[in-house]
N, C-alpha and C. Protein backbone atom coordinates (compact mmCIF):
# COMPACT_ATOMS: atom_id res chain seq x y z
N UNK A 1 -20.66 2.16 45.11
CA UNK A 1 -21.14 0.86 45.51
C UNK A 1 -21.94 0.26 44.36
N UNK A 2 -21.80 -0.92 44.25
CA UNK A 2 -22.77 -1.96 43.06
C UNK A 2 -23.35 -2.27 43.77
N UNK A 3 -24.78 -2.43 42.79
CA UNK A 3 -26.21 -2.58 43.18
C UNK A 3 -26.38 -3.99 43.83
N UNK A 4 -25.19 -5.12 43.05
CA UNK A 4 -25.08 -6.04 43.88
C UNK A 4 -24.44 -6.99 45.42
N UNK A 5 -23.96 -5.81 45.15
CA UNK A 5 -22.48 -5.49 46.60
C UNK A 5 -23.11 -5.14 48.28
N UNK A 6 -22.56 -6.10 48.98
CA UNK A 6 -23.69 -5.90 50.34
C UNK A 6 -23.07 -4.35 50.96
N UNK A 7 -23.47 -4.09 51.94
CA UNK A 7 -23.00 -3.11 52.23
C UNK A 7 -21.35 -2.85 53.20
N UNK A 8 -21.54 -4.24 53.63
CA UNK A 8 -20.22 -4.19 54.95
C UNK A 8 -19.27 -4.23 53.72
N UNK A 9 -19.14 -5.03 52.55
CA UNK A 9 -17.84 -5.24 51.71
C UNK A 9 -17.36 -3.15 50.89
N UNK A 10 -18.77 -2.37 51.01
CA UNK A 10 -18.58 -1.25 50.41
C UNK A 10 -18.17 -0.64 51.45
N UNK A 11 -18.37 -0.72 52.82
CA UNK A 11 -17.79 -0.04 54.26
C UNK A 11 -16.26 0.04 54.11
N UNK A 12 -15.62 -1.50 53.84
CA UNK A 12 -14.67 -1.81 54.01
C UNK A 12 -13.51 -1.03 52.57
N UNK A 13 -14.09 -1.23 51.86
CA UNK A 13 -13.42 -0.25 50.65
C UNK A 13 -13.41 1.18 50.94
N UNK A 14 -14.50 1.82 51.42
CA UNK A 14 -14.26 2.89 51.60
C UNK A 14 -13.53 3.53 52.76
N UNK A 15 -13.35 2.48 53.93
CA UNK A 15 -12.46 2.91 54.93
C UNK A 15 -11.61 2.63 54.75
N UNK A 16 -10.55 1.78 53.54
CA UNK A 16 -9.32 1.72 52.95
C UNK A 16 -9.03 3.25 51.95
N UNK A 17 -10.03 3.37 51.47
CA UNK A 17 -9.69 4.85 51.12
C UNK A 17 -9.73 6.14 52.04
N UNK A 18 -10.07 5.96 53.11
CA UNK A 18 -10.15 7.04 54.01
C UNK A 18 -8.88 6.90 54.86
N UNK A 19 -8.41 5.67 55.06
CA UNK A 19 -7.02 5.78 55.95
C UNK A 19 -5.80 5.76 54.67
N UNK A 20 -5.92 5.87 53.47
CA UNK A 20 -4.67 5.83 52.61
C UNK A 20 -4.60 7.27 52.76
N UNK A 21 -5.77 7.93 52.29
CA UNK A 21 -5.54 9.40 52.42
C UNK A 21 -5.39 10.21 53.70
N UNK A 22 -5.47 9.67 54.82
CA UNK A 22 -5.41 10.09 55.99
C UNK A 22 -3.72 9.93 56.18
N UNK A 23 -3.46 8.65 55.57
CA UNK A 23 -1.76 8.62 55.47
C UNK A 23 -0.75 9.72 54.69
N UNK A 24 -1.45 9.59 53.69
CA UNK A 24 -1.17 10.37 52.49
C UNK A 24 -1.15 12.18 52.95
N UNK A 25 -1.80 12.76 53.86
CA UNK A 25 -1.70 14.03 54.23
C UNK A 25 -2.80 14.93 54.48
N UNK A 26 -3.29 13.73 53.87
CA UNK A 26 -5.38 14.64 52.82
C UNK A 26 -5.91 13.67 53.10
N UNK A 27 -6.34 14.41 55.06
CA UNK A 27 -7.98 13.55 55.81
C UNK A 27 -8.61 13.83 55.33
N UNK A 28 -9.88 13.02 54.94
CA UNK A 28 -11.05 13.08 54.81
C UNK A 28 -11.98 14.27 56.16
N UNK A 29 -12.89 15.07 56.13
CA UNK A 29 -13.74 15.42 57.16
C UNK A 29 -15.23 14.41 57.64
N UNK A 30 -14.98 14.30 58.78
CA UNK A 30 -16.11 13.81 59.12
C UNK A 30 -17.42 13.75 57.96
N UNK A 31 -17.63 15.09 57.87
CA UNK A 31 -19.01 15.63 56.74
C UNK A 31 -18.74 15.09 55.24
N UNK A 32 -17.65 15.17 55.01
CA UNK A 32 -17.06 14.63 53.71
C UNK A 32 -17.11 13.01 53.54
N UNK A 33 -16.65 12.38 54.12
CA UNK A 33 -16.95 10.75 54.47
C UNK A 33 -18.43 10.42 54.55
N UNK A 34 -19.52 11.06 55.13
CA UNK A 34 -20.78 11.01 55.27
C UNK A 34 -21.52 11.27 53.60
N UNK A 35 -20.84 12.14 53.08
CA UNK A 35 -21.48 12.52 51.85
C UNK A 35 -20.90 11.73 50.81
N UNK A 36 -19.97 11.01 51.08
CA UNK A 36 -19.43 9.91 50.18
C UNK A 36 -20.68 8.86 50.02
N UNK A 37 -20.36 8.31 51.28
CA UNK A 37 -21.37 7.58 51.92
C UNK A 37 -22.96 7.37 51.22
N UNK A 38 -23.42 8.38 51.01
CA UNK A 38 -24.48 8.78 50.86
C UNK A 38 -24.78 9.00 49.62
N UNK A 39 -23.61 9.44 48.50
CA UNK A 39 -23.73 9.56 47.18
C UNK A 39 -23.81 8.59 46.50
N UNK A 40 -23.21 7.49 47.04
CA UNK A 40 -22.79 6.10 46.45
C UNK A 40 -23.74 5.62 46.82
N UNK A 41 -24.81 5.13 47.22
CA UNK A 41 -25.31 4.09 47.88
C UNK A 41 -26.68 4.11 46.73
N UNK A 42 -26.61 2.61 46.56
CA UNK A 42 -27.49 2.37 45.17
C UNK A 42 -28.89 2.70 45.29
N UNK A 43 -29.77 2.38 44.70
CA UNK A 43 -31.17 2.72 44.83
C UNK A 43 -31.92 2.23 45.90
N UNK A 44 -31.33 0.86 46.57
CA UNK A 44 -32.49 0.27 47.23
C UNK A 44 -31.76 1.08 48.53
N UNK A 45 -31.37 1.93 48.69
CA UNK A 45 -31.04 2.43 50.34
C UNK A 45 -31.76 3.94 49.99
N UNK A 46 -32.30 4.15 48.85
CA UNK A 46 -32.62 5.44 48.73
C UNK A 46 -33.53 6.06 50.00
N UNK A 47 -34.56 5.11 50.40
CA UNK A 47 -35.51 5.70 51.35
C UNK A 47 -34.52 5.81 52.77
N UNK A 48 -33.88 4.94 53.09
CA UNK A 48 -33.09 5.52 54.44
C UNK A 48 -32.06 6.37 54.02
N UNK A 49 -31.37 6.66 52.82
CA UNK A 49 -31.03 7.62 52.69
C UNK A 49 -31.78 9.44 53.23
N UNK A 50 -32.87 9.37 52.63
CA UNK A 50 -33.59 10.50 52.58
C UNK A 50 -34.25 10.45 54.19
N UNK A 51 -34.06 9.31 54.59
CA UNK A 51 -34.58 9.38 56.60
C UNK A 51 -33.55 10.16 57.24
N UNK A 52 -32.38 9.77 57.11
CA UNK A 52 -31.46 9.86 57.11
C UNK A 52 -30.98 11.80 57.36
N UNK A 53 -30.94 11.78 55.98
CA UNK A 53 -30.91 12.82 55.96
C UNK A 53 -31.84 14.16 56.37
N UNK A 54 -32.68 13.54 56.47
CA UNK A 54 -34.27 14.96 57.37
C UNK A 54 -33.88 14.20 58.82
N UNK A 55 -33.36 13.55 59.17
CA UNK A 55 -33.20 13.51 60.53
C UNK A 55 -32.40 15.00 61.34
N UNK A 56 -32.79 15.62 62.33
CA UNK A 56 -32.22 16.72 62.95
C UNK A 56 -30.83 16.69 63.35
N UNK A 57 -31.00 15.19 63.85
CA UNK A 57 -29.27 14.88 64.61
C UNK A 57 -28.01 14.59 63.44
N UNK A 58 -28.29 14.78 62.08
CA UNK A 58 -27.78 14.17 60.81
C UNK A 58 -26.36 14.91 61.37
N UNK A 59 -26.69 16.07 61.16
CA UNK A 59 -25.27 17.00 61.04
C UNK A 59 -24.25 16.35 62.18
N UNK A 60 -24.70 16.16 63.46
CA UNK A 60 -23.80 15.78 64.40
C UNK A 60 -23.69 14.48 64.27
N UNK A 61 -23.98 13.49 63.85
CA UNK A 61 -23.76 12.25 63.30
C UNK A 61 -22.53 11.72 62.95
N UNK A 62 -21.68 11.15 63.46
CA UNK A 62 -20.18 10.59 62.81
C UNK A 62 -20.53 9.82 62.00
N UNK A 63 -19.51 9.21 61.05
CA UNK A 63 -19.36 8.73 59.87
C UNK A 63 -19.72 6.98 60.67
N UNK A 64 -19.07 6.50 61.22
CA UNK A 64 -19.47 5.36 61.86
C UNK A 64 -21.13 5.21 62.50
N UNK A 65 -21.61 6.32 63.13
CA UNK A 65 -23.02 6.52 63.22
C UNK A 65 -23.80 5.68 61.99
N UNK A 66 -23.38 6.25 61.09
CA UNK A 66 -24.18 6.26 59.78
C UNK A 66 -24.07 4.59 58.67
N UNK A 67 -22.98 4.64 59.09
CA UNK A 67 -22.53 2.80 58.40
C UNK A 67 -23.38 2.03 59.59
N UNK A 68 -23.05 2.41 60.81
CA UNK A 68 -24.20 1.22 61.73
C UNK A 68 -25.25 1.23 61.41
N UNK A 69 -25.78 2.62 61.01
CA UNK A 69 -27.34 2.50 60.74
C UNK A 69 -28.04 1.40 59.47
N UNK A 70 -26.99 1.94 58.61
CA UNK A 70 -26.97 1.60 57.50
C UNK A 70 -27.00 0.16 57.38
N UNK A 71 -25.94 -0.20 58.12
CA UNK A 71 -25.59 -1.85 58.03
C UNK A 71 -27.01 -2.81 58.66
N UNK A 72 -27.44 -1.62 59.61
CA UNK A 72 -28.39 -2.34 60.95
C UNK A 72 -29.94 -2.65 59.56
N UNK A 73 -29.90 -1.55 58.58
CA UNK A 73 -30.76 -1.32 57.39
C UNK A 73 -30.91 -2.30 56.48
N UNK A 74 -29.47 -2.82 56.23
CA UNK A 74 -29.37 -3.79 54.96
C UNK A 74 -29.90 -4.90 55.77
N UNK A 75 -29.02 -5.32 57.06
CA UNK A 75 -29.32 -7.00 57.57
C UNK A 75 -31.33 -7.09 57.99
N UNK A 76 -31.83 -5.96 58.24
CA UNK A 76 -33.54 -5.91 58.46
C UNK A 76 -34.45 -6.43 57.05
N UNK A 77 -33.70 -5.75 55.99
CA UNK A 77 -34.23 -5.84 54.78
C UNK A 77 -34.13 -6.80 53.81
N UNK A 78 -32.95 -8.15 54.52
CA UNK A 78 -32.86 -9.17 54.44
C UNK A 78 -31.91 -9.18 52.82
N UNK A 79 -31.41 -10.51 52.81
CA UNK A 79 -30.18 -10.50 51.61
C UNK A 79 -30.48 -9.51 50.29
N UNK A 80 -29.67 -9.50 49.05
CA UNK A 80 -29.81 -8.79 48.36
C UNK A 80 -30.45 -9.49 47.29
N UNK A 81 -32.28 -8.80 46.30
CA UNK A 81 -32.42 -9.85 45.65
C UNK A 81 -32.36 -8.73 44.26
N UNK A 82 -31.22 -9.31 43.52
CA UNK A 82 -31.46 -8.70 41.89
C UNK A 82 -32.02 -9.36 41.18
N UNK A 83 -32.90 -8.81 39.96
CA UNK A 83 -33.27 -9.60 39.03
C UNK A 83 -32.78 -10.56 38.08
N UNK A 84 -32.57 -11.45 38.17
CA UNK A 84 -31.76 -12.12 37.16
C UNK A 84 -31.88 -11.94 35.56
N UNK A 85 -30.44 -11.65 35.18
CA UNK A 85 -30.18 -11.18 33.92
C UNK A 85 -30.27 -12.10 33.24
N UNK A 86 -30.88 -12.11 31.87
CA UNK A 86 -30.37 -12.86 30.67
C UNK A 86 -29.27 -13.08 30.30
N UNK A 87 -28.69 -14.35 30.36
CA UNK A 87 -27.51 -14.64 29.84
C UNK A 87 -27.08 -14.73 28.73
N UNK A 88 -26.58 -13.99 27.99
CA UNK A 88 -26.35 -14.15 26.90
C UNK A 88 -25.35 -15.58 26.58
N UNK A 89 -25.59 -16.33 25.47
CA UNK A 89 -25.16 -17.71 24.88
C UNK A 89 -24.50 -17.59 23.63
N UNK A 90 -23.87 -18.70 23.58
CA UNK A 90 -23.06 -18.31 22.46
C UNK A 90 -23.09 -19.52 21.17
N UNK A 91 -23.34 -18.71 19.76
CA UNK A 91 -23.83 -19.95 18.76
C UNK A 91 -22.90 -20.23 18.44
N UNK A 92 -22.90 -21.08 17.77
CA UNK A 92 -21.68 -21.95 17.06
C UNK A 92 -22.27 -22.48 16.10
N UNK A 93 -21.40 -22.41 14.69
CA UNK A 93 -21.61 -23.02 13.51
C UNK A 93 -21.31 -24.50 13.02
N UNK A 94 -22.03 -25.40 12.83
CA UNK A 94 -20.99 -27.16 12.79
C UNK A 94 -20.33 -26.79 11.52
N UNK A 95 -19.70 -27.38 10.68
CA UNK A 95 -19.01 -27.27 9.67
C UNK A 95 -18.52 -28.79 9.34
N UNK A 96 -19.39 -29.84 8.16
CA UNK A 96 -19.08 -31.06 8.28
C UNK A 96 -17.38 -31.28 7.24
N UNK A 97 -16.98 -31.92 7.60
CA UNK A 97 -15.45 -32.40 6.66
C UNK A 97 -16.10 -33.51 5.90
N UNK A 98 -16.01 -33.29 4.35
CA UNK A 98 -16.49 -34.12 3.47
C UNK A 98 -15.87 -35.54 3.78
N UNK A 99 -14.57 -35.72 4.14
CA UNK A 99 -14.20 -36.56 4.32
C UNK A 99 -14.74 -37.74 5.20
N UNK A 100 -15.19 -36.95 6.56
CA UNK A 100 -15.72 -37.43 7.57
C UNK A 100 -17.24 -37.80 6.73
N UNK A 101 -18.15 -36.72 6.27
CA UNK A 101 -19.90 -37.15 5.76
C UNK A 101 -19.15 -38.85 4.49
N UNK A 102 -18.46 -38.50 3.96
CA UNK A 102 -18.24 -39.60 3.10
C UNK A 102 -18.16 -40.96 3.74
N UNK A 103 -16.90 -40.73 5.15
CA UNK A 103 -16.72 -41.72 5.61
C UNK A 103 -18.20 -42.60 6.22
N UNK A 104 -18.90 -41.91 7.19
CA UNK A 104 -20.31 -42.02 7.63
C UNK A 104 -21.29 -42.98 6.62
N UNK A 105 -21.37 -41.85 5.02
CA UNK A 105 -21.98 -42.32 4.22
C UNK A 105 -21.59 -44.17 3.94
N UNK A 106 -20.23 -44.17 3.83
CA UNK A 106 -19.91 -45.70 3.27
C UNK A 106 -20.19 -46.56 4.51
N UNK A 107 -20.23 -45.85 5.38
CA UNK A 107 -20.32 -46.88 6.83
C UNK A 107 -21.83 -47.53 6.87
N UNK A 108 -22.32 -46.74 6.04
CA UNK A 108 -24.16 -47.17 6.46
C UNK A 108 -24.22 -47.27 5.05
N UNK A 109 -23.88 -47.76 3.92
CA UNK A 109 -23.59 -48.22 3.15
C UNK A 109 -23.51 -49.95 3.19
N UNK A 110 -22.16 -49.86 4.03
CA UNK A 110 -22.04 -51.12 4.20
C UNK A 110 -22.38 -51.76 5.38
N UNK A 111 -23.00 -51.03 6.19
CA UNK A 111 -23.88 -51.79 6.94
C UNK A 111 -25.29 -52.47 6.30
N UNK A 112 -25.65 -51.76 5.52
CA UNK A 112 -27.13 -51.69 4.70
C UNK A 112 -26.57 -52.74 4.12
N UNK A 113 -25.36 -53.27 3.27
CA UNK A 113 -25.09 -54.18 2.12
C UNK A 113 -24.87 -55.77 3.08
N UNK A 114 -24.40 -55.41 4.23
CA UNK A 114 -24.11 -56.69 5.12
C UNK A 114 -25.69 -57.02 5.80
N UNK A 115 -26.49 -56.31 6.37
CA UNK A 115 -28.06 -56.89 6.47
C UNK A 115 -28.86 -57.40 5.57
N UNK A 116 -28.64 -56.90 4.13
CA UNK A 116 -29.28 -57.51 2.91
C UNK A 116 -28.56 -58.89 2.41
N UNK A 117 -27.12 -58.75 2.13
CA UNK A 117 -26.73 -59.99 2.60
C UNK A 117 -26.92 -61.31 3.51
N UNK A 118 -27.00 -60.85 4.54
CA UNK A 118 -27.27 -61.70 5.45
C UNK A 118 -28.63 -62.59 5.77
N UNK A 119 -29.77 -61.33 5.40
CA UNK A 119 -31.32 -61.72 4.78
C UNK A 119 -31.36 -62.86 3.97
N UNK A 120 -30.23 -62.75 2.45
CA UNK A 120 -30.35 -63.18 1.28
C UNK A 120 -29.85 -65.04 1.85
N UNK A 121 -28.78 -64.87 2.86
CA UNK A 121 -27.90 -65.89 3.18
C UNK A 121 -29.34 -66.93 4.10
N UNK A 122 -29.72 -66.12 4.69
CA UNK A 122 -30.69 -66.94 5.65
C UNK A 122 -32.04 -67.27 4.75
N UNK A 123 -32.49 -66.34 4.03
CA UNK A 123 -33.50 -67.40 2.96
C UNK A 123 -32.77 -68.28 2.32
N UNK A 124 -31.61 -68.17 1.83
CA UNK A 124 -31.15 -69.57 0.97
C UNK A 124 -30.95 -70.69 1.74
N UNK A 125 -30.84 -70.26 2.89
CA UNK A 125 -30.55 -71.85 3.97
C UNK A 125 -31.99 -71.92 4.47
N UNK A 126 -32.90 -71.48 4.70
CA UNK A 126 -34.33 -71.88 4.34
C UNK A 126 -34.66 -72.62 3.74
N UNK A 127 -34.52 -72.17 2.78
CA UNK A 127 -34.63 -73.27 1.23
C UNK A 127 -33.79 -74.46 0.81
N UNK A 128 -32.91 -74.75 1.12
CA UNK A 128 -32.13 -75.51 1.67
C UNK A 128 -31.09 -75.62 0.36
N UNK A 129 -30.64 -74.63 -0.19
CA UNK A 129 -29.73 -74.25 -1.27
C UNK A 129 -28.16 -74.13 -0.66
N UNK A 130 -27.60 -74.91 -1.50
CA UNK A 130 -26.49 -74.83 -0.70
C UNK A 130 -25.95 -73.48 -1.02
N UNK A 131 -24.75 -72.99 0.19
CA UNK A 131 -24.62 -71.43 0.07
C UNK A 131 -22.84 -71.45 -0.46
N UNK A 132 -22.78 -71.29 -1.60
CA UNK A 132 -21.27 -70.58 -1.87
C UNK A 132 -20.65 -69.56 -1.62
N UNK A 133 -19.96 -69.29 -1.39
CA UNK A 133 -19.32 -67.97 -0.73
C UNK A 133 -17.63 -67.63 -1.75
């Protein structure tokens, strides 16, 4: 079972493996299914694990016994909260095309040459110079 995995979706996997092999020739035992059960189950079930198990009635316990308990365990203890991982991100290098910085460059070039122009055009009609072009 994953640490993030509720418990009914790990029930359900493992009782697909208990009836393939039950098909297959090679049942599982009651005691054997229980200790599956029990090996797998991530850290946060550890303490009802170990209840669990010092309980007297454990041994006579069916395998379904033990998923109810279990299940009755997870839904008390309320959803599952993991810590959220760092995500790792991914860099990227720009890489300019001279062609493109050139193009840019002449663009503000001649933007710069058409505002100074235009400055030059509007003081001369200020002044009242006639403007040749």
């Amino acid at each position: 079972m994953e640490e993030n995995e509720c418990f009914n979706d790990f029930e359900i996997k493992l009782m697909d493996i208990v009836n393939q092999s039950h098909q297959l020739g090679d049942p599982y035992s009651d005691r054997r299914i229980k200790q599956k059960i029990m090996r797998s189950l991530p850290d946060r079930f550890e303490s009802k694990v170990t209840a669990l198990e010092e309980n007297s009635g454990y041994k006579d316990m069916k395998p379904s016994e033990v998923i109810g308990r279990l299940l009755a365990y997870e839904s008390r203890k309320g959803p599952i909260s993991t810590p959220t991982k760092k995500q790792k991100g991914i860099a990227l290098k720009t890489s300019k095309d001279e062609k493109e910085e050139k193009k840019v460059d002449s663009d503000e070039d001649l933007a710069l040459f058409v505002k100074r122009f235009n400055k030059v055009m509007k003081f001369r009609r200020a002044l009242g110079q006639k403007v040749k072009i």
